[in-house]
C-alpha atoms as a PDB file:
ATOM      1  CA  UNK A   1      12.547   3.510   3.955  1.00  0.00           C
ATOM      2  CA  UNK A   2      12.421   7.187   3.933  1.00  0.00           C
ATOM      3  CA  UNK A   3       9.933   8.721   6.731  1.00  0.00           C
ATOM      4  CA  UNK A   4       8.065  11.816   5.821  1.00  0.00           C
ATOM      5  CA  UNK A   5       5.195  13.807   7.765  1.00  0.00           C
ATOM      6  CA  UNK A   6       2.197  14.881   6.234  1.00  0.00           C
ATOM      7  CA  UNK A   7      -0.289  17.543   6.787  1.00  0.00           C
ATOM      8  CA  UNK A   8      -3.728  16.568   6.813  1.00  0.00           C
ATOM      9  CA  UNK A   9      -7.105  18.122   8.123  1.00  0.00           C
ATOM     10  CA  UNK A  10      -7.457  17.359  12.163  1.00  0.00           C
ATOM     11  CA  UNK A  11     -10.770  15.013  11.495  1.00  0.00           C
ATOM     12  CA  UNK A  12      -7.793  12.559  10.488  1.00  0.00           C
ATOM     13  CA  UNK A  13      -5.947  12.786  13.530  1.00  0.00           C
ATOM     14  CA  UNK A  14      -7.166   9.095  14.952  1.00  0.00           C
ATOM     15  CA  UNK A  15      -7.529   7.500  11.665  1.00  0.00           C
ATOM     16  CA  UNK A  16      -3.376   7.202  11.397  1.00  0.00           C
ATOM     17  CA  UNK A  17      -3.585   3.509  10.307  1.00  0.00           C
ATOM     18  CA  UNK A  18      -6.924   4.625   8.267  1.00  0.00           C
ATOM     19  CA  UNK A  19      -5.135   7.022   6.463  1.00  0.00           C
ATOM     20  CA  UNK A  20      -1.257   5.541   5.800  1.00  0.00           C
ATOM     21  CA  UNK A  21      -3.544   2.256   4.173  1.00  0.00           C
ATOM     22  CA  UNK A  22      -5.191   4.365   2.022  1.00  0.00           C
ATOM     23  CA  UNK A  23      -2.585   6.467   0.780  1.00  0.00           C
ATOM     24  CA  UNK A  24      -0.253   2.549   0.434  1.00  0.00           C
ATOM     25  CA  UNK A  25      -3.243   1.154  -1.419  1.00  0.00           C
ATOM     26  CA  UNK A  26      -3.474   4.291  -3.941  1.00  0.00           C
ATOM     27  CA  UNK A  27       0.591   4.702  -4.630  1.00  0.00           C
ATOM     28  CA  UNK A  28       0.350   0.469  -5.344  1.00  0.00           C
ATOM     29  CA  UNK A  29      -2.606   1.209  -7.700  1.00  0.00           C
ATOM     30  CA  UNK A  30      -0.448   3.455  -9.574  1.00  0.00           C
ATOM     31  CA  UNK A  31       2.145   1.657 -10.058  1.00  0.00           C
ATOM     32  CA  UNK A  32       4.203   3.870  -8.165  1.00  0.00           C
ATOM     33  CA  UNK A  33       5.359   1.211  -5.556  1.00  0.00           C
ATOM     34  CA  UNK A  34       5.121  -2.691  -5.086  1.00  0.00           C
ATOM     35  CA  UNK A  35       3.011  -4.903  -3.187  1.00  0.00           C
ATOM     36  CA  UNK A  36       5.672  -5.505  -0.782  1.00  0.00           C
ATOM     37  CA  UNK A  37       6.475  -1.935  -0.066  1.00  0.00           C
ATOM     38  CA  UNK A  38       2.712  -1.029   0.311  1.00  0.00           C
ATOM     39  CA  UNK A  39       2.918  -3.571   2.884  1.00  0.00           C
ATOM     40  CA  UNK A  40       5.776  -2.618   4.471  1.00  0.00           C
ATOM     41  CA  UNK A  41       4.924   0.856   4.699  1.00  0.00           C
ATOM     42  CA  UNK A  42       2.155   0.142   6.615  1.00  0.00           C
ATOM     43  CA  UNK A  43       3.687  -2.728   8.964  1.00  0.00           C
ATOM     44  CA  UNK A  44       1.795  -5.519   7.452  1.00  0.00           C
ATOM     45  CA  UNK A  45       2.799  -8.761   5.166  1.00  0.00           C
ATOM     46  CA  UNK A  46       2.195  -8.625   1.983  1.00  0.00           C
ATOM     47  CA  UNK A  47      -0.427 -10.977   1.428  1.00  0.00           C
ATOM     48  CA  UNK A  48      -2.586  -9.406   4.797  1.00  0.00           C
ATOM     49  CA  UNK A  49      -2.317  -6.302   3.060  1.00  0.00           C
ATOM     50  CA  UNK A  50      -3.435  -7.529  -0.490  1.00  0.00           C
ATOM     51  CA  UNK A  51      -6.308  -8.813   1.348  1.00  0.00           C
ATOM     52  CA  UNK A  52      -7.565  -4.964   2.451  1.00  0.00           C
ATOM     53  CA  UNK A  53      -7.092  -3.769  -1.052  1.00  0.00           C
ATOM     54  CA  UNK A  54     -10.690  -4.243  -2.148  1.00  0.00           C
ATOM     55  CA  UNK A  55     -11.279  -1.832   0.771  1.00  0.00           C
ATOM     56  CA  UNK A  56      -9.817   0.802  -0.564  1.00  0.00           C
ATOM     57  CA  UNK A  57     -11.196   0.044  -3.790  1.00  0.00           C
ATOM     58  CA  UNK A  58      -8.019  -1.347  -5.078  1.00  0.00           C
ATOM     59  CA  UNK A  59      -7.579  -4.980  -6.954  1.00  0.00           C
ATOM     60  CA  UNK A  60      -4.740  -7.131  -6.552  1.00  0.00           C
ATOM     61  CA  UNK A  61      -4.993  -8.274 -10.016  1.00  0.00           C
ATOM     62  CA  UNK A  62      -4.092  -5.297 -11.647  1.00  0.00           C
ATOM     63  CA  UNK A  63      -1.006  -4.278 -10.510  1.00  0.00           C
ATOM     64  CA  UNK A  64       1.193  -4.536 -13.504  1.00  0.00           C
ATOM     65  CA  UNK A  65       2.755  -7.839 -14.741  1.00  0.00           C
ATOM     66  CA  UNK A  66       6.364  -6.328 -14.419  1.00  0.00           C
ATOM     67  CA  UNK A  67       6.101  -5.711 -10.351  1.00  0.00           C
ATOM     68  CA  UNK A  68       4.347  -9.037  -9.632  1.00  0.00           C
ATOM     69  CA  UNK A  69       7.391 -10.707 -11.495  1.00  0.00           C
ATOM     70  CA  UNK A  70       9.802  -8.668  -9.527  1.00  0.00           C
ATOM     71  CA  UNK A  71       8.516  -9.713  -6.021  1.00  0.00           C
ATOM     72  CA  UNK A  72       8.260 -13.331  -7.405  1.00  0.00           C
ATOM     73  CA  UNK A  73      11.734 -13.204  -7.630  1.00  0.00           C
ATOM     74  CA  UNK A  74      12.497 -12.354  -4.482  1.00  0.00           C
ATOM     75  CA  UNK A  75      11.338 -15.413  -2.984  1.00  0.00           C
END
């Protein structure tokens, strides 16, 4: 995994955690990156962090039929 920094307004300073969920639960709502990565680009396991989706207004369900077949297989 490739580590970048990221400017962001000071009032997010102590929301770290806060703030790398969000942006994980937004780039697996897109499509952009799997459930697994999401998790693991936040330090959690995949299904803890499919749990916290509806937080950030994100459902498991929709992520696309392609990705969830692609994690299945690596099982």
């Amino acid at each position: 995994m490739t580590t970048m920094t990221l400017q962001v307004p000071d009032e997010l300073e102590k929301e770290h955690e806060e703030t790398a969920r969000f942006i994980a639960a937004k780039l697996y709502e897109a499509g952009k990156i799997t459930l697994g990565k999401a998790a693991a680009m936040v330090g959690m396991e995949k299904w803890d962090f499919a749990e916290i989706l509806l937080n950030y207004g994100v459902h498991f369900m929709d992520a696309s039929a392609e990705a969830a077949i692609n994690d299945a297989r690596k099982f």
